[in-house]
Protein backbone atom coordinates (compact mmCIF):
# COMPACT_ATOMS: atom_id res chain seq x y z
CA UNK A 1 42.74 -20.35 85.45
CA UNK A 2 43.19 -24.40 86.67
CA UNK A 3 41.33 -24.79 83.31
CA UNK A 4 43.55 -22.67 81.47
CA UNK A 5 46.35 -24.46 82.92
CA UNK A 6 45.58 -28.05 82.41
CA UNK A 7 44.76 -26.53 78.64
CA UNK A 8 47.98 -25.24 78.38
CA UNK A 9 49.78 -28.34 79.78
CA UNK A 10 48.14 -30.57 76.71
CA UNK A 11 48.84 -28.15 74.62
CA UNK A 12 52.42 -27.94 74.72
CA UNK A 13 52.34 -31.99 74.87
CA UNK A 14 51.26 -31.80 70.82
CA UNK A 15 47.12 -32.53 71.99
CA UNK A 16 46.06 -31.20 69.17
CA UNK A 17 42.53 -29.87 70.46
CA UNK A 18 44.17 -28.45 73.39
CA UNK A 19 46.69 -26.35 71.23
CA UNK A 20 43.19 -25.30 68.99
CA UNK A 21 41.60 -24.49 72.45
CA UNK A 22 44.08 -22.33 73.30
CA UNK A 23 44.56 -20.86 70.07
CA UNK A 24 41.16 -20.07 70.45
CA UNK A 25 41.39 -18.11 73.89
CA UNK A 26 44.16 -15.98 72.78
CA UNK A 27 42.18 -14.89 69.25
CA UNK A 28 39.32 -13.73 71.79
CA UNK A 29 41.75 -12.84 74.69
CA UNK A 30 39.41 -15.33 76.90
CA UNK A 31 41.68 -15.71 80.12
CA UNK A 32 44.50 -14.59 78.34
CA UNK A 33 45.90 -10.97 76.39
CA UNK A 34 44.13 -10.99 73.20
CA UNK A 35 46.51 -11.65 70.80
CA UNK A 36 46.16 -13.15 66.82
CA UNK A 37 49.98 -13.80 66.61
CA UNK A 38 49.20 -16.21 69.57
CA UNK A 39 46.29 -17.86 68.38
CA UNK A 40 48.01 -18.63 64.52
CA UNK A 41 50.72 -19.93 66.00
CA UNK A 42 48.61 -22.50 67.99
CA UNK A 43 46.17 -23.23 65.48
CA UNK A 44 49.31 -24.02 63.39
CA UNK A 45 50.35 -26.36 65.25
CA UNK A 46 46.77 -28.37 65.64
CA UNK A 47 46.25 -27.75 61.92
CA UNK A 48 49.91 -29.25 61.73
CA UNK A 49 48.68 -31.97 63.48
CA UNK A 50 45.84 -32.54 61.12
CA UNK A 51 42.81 -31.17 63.10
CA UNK A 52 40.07 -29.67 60.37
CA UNK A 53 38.56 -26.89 62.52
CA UNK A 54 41.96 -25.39 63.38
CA UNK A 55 42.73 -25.89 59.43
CA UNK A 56 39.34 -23.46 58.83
CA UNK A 57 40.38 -21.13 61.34
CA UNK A 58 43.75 -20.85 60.00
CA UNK A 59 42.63 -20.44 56.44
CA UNK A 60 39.84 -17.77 57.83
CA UNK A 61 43.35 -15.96 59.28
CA UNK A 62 45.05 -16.21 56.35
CA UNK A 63 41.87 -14.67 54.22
CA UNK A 64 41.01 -11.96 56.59
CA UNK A 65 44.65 -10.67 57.45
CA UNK A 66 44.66 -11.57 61.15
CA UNK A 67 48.35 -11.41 62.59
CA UNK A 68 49.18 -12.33 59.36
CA UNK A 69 49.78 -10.49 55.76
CA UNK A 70 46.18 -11.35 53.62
CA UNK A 71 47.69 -14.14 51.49
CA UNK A 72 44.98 -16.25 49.50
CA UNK A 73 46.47 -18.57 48.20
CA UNK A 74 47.47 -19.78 51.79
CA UNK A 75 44.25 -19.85 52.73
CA UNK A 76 42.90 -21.61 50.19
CA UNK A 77 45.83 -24.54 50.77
CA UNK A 78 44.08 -25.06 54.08
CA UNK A 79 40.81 -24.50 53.78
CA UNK A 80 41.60 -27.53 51.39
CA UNK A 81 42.94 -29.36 53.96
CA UNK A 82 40.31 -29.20 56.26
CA UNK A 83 37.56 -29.45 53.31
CA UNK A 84 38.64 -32.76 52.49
CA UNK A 85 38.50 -34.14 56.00
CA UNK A 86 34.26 -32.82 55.30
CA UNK A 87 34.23 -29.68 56.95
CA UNK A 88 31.18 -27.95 56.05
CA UNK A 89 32.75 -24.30 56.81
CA UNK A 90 35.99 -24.94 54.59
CA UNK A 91 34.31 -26.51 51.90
CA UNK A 92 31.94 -23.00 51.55
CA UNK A 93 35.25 -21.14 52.18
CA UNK A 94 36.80 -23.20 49.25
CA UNK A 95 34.07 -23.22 46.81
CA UNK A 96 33.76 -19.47 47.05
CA UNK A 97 37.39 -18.82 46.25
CA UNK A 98 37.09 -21.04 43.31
CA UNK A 99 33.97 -19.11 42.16
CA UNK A 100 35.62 -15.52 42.39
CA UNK A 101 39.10 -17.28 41.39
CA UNK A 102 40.77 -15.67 44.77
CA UNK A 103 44.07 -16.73 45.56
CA UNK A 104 43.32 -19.73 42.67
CA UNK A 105 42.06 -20.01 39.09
CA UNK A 106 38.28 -19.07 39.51
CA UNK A 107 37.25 -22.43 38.39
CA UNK A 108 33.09 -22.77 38.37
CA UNK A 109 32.77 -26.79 38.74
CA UNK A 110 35.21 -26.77 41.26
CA UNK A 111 33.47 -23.83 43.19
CA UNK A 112 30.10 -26.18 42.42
CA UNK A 113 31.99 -29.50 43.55
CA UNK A 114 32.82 -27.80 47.07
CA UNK A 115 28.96 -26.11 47.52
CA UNK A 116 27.58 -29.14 47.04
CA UNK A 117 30.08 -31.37 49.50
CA UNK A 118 28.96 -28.26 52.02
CA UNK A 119 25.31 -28.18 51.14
CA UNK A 120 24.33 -31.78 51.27
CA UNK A 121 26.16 -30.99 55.13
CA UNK A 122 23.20 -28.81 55.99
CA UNK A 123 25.27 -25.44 55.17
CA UNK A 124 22.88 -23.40 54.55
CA UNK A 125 25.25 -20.63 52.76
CA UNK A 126 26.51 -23.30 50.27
CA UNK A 127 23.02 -24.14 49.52
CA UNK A 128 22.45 -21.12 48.72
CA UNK A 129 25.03 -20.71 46.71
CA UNK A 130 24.47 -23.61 44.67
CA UNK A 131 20.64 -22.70 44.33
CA UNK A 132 21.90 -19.06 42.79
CA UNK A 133 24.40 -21.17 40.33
CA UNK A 134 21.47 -23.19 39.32
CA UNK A 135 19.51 -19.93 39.06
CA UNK A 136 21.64 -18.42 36.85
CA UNK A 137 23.40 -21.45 35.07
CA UNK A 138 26.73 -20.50 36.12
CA UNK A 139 29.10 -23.32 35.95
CA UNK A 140 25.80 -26.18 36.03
CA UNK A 141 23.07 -26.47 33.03
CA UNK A 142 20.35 -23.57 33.94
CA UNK A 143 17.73 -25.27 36.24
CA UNK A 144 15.20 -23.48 38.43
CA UNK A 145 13.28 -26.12 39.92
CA UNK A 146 17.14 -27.25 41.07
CA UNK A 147 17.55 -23.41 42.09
CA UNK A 148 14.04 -23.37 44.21
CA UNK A 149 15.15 -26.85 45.99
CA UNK A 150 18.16 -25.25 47.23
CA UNK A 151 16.94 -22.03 47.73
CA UNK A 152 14.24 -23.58 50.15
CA UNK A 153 16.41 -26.00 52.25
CA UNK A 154 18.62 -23.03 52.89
CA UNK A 155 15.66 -20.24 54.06
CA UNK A 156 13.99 -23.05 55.71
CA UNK A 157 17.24 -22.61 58.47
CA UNK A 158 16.76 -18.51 58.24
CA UNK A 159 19.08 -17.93 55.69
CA UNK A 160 17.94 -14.72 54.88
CA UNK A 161 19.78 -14.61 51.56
CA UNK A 162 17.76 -17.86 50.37
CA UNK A 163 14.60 -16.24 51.80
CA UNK A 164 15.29 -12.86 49.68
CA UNK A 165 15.87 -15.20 46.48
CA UNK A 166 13.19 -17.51 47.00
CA UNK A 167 10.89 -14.20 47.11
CA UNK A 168 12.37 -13.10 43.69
CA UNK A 169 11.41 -16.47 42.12
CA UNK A 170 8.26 -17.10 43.59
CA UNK A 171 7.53 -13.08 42.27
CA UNK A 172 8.37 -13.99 38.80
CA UNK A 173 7.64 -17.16 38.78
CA UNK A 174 10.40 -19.34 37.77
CA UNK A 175 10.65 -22.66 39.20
CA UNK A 176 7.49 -22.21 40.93
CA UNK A 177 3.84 -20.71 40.13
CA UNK A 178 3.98 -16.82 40.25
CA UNK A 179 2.54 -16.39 43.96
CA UNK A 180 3.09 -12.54 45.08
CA UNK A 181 2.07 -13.33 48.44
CA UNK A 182 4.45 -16.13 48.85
CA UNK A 183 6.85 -13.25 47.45
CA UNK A 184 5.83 -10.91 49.91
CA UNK A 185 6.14 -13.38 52.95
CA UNK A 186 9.75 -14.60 52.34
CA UNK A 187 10.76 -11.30 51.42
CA UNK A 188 9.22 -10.35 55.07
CA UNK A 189 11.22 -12.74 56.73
CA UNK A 190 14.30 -12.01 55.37
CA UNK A 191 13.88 -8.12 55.83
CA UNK A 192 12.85 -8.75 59.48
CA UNK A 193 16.69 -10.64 59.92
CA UNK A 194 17.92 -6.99 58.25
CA UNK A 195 18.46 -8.35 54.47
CA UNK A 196 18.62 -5.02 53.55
CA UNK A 197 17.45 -5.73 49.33
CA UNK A 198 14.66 -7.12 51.44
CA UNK A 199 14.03 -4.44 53.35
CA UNK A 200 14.21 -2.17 50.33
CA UNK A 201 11.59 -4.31 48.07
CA UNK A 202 9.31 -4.12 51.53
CA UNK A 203 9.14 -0.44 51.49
CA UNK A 204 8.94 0.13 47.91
CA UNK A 205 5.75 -2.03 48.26
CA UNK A 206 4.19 -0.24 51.07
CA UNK A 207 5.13 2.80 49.73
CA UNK A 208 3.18 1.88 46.22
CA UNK A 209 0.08 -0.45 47.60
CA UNK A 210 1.91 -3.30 45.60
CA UNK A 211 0.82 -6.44 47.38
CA UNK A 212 0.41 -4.99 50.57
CA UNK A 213 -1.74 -1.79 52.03
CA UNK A 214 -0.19 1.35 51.10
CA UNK A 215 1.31 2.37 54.18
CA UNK A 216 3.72 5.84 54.32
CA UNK A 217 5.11 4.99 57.64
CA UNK A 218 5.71 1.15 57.26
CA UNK A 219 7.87 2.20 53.98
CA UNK A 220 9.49 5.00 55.75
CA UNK A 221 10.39 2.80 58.62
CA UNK A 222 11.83 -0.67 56.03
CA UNK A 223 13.47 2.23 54.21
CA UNK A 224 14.99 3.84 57.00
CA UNK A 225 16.42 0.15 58.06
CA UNK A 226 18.45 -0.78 54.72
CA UNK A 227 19.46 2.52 54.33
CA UNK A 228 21.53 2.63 57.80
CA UNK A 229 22.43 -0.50 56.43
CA UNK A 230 24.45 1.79 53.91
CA UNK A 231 21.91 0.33 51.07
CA UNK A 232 22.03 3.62 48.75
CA UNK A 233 18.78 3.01 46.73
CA UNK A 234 16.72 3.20 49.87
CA UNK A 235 18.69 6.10 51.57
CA UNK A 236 18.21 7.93 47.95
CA UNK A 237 14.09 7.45 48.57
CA UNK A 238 14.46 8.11 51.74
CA UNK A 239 15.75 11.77 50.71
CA UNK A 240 12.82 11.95 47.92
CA UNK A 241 10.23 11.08 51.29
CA UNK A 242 11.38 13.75 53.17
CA UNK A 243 12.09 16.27 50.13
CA UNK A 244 8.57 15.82 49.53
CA UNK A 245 7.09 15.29 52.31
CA UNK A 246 5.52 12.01 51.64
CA UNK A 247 4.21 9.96 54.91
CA UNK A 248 6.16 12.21 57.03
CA UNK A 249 6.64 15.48 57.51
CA UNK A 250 8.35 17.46 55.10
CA UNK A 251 12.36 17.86 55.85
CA UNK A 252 14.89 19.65 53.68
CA UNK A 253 17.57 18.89 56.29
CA UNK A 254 17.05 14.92 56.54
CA UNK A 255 16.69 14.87 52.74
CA UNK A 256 19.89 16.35 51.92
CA UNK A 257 21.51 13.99 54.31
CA UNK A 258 20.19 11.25 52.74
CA UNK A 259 20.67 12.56 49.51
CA UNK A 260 24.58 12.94 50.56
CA UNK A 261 24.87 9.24 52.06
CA UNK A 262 23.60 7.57 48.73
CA UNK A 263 25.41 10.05 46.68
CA UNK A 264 28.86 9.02 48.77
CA UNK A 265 28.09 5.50 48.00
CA UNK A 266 27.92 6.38 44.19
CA UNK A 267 24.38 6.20 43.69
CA UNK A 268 23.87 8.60 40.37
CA UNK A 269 20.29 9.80 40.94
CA UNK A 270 21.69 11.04 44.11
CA UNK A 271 24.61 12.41 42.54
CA UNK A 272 22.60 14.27 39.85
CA UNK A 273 19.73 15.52 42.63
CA UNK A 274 23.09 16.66 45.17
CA UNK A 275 24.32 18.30 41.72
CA UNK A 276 20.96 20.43 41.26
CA UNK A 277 20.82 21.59 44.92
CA UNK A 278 24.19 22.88 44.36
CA UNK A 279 23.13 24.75 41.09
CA UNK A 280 19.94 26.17 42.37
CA UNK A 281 21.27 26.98 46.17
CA UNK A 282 18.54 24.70 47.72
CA UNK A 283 19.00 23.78 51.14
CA UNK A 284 22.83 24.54 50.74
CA UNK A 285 24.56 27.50 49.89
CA UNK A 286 24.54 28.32 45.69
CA UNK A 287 28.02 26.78 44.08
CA UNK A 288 28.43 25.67 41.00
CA UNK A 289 31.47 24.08 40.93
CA UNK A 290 29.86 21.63 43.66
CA UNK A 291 27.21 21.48 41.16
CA UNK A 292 29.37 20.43 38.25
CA UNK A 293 31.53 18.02 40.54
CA UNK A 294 27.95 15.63 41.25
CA UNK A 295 26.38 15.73 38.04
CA UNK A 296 29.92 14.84 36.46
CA UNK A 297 29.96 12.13 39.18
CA UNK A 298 26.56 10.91 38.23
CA UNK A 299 27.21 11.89 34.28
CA UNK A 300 30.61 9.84 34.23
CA UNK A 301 28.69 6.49 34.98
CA UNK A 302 26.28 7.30 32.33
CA UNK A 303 23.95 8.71 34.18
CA UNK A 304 21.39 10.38 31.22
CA UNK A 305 20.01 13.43 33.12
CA UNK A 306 23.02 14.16 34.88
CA UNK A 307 24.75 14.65 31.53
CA UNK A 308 21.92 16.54 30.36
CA UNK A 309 22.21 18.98 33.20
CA UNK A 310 26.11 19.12 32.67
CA UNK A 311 25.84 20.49 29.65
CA UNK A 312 23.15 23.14 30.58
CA UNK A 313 25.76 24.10 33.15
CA UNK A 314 28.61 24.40 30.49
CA UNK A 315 26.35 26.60 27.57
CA UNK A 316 25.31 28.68 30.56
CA UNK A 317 28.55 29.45 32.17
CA UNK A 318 26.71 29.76 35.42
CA UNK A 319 30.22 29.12 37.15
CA UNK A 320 32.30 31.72 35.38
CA UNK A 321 34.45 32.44 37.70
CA UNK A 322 33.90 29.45 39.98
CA UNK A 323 35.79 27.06 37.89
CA UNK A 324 32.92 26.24 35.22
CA UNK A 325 33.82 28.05 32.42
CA UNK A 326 31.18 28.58 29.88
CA UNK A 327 32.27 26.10 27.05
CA UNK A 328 29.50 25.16 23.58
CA UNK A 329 31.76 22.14 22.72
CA UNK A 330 31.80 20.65 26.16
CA UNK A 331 28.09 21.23 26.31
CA UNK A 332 27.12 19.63 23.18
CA UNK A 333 28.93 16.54 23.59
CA UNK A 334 27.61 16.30 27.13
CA UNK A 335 23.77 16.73 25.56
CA UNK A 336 24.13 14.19 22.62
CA UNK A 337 25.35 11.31 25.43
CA UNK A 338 22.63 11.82 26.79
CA UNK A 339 20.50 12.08 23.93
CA UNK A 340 22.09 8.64 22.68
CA UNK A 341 20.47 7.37 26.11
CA UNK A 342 16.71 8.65 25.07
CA UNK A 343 16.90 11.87 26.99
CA UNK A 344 14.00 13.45 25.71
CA UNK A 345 15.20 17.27 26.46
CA UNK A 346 18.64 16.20 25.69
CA UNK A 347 17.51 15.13 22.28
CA UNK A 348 14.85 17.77 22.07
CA UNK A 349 17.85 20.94 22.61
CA UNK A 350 20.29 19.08 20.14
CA UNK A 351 17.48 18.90 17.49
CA UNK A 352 16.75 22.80 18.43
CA UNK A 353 20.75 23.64 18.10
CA UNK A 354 20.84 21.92 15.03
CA UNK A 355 17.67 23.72 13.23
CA UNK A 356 19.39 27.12 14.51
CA UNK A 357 23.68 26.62 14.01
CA UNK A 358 23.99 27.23 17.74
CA UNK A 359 27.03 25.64 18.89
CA UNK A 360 27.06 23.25 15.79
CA UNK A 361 27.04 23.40 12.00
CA UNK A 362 23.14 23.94 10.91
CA UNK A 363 22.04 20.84 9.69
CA UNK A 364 18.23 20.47 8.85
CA UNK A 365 18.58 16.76 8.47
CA UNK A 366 19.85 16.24 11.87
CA UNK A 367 17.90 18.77 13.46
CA UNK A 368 14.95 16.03 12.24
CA UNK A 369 16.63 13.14 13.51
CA UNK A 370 16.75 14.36 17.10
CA UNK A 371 13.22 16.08 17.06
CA UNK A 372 12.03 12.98 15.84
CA UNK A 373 13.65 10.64 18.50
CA UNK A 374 12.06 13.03 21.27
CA UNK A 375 8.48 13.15 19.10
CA UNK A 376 8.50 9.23 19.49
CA UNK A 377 8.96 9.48 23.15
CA UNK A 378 5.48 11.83 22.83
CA UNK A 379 7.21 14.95 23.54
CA UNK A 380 4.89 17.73 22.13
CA UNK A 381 7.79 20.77 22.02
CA UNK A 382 9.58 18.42 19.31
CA UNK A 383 6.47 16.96 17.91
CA UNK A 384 5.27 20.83 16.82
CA UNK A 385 8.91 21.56 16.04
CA UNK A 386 8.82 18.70 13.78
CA UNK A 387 5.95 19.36 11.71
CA UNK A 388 7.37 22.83 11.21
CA UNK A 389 10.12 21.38 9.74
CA UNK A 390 8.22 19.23 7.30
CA UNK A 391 6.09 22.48 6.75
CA UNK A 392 9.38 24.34 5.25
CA UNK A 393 10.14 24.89 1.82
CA UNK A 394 13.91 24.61 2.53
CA UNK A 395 13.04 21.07 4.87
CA UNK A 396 14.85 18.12 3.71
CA UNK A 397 11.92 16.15 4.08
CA UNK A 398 9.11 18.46 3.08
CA UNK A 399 5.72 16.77 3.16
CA UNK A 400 2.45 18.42 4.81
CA UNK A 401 0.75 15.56 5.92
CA UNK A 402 3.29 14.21 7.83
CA UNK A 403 3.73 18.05 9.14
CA UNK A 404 0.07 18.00 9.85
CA UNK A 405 0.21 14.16 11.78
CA UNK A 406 3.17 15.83 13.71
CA UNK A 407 0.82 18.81 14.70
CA UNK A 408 -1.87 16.36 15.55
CA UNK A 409 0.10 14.54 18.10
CA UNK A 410 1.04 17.65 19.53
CA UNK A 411 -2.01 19.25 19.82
CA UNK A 412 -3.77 16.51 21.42
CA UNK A 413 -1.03 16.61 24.11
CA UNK A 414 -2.14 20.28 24.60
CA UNK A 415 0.52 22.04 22.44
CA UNK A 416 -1.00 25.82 22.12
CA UNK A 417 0.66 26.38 18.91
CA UNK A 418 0.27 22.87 17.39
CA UNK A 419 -3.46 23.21 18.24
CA UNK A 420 -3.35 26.95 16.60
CA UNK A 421 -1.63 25.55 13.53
CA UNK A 422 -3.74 22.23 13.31
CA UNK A 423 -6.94 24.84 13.47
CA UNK A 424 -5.39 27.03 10.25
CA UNK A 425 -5.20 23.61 8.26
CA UNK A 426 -8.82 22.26 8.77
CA UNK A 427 -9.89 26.12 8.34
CA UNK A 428 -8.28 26.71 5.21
CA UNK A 429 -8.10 22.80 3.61
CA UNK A 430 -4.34 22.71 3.75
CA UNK A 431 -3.35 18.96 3.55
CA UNK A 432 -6.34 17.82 5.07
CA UNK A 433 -9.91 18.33 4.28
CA UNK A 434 -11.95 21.54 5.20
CA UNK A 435 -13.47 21.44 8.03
CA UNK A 436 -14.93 24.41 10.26
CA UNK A 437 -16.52 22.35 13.26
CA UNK A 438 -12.85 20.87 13.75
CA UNK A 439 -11.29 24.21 13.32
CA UNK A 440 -13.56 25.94 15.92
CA UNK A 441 -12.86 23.41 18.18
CA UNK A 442 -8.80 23.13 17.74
CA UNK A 443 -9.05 27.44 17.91
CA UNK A 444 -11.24 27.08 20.84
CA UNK A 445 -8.78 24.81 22.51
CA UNK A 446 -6.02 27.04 21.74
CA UNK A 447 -7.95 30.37 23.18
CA UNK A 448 -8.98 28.42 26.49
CA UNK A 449 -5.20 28.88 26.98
CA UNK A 450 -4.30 32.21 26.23
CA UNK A 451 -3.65 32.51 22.87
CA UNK A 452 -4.49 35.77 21.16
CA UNK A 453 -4.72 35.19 17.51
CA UNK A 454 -7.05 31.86 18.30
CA UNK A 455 -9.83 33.84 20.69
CA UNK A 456 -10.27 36.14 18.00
CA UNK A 457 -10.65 33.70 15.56
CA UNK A 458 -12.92 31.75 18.00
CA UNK A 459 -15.12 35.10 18.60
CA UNK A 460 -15.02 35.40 14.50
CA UNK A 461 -16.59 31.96 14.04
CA UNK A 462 -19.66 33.08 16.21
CA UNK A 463 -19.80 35.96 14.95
CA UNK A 464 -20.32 34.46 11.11
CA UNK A 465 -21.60 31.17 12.32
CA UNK A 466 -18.98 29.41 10.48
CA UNK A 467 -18.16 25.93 12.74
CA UNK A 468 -20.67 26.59 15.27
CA UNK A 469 -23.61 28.43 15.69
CA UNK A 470 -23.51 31.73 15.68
CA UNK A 471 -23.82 33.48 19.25
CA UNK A 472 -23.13 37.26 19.28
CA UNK A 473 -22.70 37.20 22.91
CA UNK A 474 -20.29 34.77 23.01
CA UNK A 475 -17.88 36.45 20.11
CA UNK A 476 -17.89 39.52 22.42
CA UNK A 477 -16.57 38.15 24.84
CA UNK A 478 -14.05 36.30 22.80
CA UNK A 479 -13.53 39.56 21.41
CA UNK A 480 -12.55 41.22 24.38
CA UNK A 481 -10.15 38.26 25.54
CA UNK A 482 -8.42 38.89 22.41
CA UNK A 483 -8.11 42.37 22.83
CA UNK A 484 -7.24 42.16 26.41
CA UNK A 485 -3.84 39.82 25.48
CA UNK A 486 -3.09 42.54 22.91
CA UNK A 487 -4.23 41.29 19.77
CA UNK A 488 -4.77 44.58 16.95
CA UNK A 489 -7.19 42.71 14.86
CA UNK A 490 -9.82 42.61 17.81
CA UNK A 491 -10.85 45.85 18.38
CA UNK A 492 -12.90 46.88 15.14
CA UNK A 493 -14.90 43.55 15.32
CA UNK A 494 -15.37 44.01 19.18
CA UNK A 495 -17.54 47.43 18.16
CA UNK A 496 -19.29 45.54 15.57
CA UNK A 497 -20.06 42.57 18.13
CA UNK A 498 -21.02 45.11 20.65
CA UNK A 499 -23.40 47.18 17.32
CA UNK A 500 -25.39 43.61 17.14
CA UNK A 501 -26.00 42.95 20.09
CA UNK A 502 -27.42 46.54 20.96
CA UNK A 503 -24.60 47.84 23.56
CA UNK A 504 -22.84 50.36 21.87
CA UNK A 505 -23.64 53.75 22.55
CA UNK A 506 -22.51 55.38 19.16
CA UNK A 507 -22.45 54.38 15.74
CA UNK A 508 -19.73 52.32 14.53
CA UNK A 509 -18.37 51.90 11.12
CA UNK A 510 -19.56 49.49 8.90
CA UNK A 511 -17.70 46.02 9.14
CA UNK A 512 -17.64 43.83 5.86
CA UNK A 513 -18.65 40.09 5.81
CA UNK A 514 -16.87 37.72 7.90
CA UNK A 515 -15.57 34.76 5.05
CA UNK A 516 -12.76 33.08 6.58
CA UNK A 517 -10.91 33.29 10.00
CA UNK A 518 -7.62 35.30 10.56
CA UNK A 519 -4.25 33.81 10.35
CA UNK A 520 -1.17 34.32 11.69
């Protein structure tokens, strides 16, 4: 208290450093009642008196709001003060006004004047600063060698900001040769000092094997850091971890937590994943209302999927009733945003609504459009679709080999009825040459995954040798798969089959030449 005392004494005898002292004590309430009114009102005074450090603090009051309205402007007019007696701190303070033009015009060279006065001090937050504005060419000619330099004095104090960005570059390689493990180690230091983008990148890496050993736990545990950090990408694969069960075990109840943190913090995948657990009653108790209100979260920031499954939940009308009425119009213009985006089912159930009038005038042209935007993203439902279209007479764009390069695609991507199709054309020589090996082996395809028509026209190219050699035994059997998924034609060649090979107990009636496979 004698201390306090002989403080106070100077103080109120205009000492400048005595009145910042004590200004001091009362902002922590060190010997005295905490109290900010207190402490501006002494570091006034010094600041009055023309001391720098009670000209920072008073600006830092001033910005933050303490005992004092928030008033910008103010604390800019000292932070000015105190910059241009050098103070490292106030010229930082300054120079970041200026660059987000708070409380004065956001003015780049003067926010780069007032970094650099603070960086060539040592402050390691300037130099950061003025590395980034290098980086990115903000206010100063683009320059990463410049960038790296500052970048590198600043995370060679700890700066775990510089550390982060000095990762990024030396990952890409700008300014410096690409060096992942250089990336890696910076990165490592700054997530260990809880950069939480850090942190995040870590995981992701240990998660993948990217750089580092795949590890499940070592990503679960960076993860875990940034995301009670509030950092909503990792909380969101957090959630996909435990939904999955990835590296720990699985965990419905964690996941859905996480999913709700990251989806609070407006994170869209989150948003749109909350929005389907709502839908499908997973985890949480079937409403979709709760549905709608996350995917129209997620869809309202342009979110492709989420808009996609908006307007599922509109043509469906699941919420009738629970204030999602079922409404075509809404739907539709919920599936072409996200088709504009390059949502493939989006664009895939507009081209489908199109070709039928559901919801929207019929309109073979555009039903083409969308199926072809989806075909080009290698999606076989619209790739078949679209060489159906080609194949009509009515088509806008009729034109059999481009049908038959649609089926092609489509088939090869293990599209039952594309590979049925593509087998008619080689057997019959429509728009591309006749060819029986190729049919037999697109039918073939087709039958190995249930379909009807193609095992009997598999078991019919044995039977006549036509493709492949012919094998009696093997048609039966073909034969009877056809049969057994219901398809008429089977049955009389099944008794001739069954005649040749010696097994049938009775006489069967006479069958006439195989010439040509079945078709639809």
């Amino acid at each position: 208290m004698g201390d306090l005392a002989h403080i106070r004494a100077l103080a109120e005898d205009g000492v400048a450093h005595a009145q910042h002292a004590l200004g001091f004590r009362y902002f922590n309430g060190d010997g005295v009642p905490q109290s900010y009114e207190m402490a501006l009102a002494w570091y006034r005074q010094a600041a009055n008196g023309g001391l720098e450090q009670a000209q920072y603090n008073l600006g830092v009051m001033y910005q933050k709001g303490q005992g004092v309205d928030i008033d910008l402007a103010e604390a800019a007019r000292w932070y000015r003060l105190a910059a241009e007696q050098g103070y490292p701190a106030a010229q930082y303070n300054l120079g970041w006004l200026y660059a987000k033009g708070h409380g004065i015009d956001q003015d780049t060279d003067a926010a780069r004047h007032w970094f650099g006065k603070a960086a060539e001090q040592g402050d390691a937050g300037a130099q950061n600063n003025l590395g980034m504005m290098y980086d990115t060419g903000k206010g100063v000619p683009q320059d990463y060698v410049q960038a790296i330099a500052w970048y590198r004095k600043a995370a060679g104090q700890g700066y775990a900001r510089a550390q982060f960005n000095l990762g990024q570059r030396y990952e890409n390689g700008q300014g410096v040769a690409r060096d992942v493990e250089a990336a890696i180690g910076w990165y490592r230091k700054a997530a260990e000092q809880g950069h939480a983008a850090a942190q995040f990148n870590l995981a992701l890496r240990h998660e993948k094997g990217d750089g580092v050993a795949q590890d499940s736990a070592e990503a679960v545990r960076w993860y875990r850091a940034a995301a009670e950090q509030g950092h909503a990408s990792s909380q969101f694969n957090l959630a996909l971890i435990h939904d999955n069960g990835l590296g720990v075990p699985r965990d419905g109840r964690q996941a859905l937590e996480w999913y709700r943190r990251a989806a609070a913090l407006g994170h869209a995948a989150a948003q749109d994943n909350l929005g389907q657990r709502y839908e499908l009653g997973q985890g949480v108790p079937r409403d979709p209302a709760e549905a709608a209100h996350w995917y129209g979260k997620a869809a309202e920031q342009g979110f492709p999927a989420a808009q996609y499954h908006l307007g599922q939940l509109h043509e469906t009308g699941a919420g009738e009733g629970n204030g999602v009425p079922r409404d075509a119009g809404a739907a539709i213009d919920w599936y072409r945003k996200a088709a504009g985006q390059g949502h493939v089912r989006a664009q895939f159930d507009l081209g489908l609504r199109y070709e039928t009038g559901q919801g929207v005038p019929r309109d073979l042209a555009e039903a083409m459009h969308w199926y072809g935007r989806a075909a080009e993203q290698d999606y076989a439902a619209a790739q078949y679709n679209l060489g159906v279209l080609h194949d009509r007479d009515d088509s806008p764009a009729p034109d059999v080999m481009r049908a038959n390069a649609w089926y092609a695609k489509a088939a090869g991507q293990g599209h039952t009825l594309a590979q049925f199709t593509l087998a008619l054309r080689y057997d019959n020589g429509l728009g591309v040459p006749r060819d029986f090996a190729l049919a037999f082996d697109w039918y073939r395809q087709a039958a190995l995954q249930g379909h009807a028509r193609a095992q009997l026209n598999v078991g019919l190219m044995y039977f006549a040798g036509q493709g492949t050699p012919a094998d009696m035994a093997q048609a039966l059997q073909w034969f009877q798969l056809a049969e057994r998924n219901g398809e008429p034609g089977a049955t009389r060649y099944l008794r001739e089959a069954s005649l040749r090979l010696g097994t049938a107990s009775s006489t069967s009636t006479a069958v006439e030449p195989v010439s040509s496979c079945l078709t639809p």
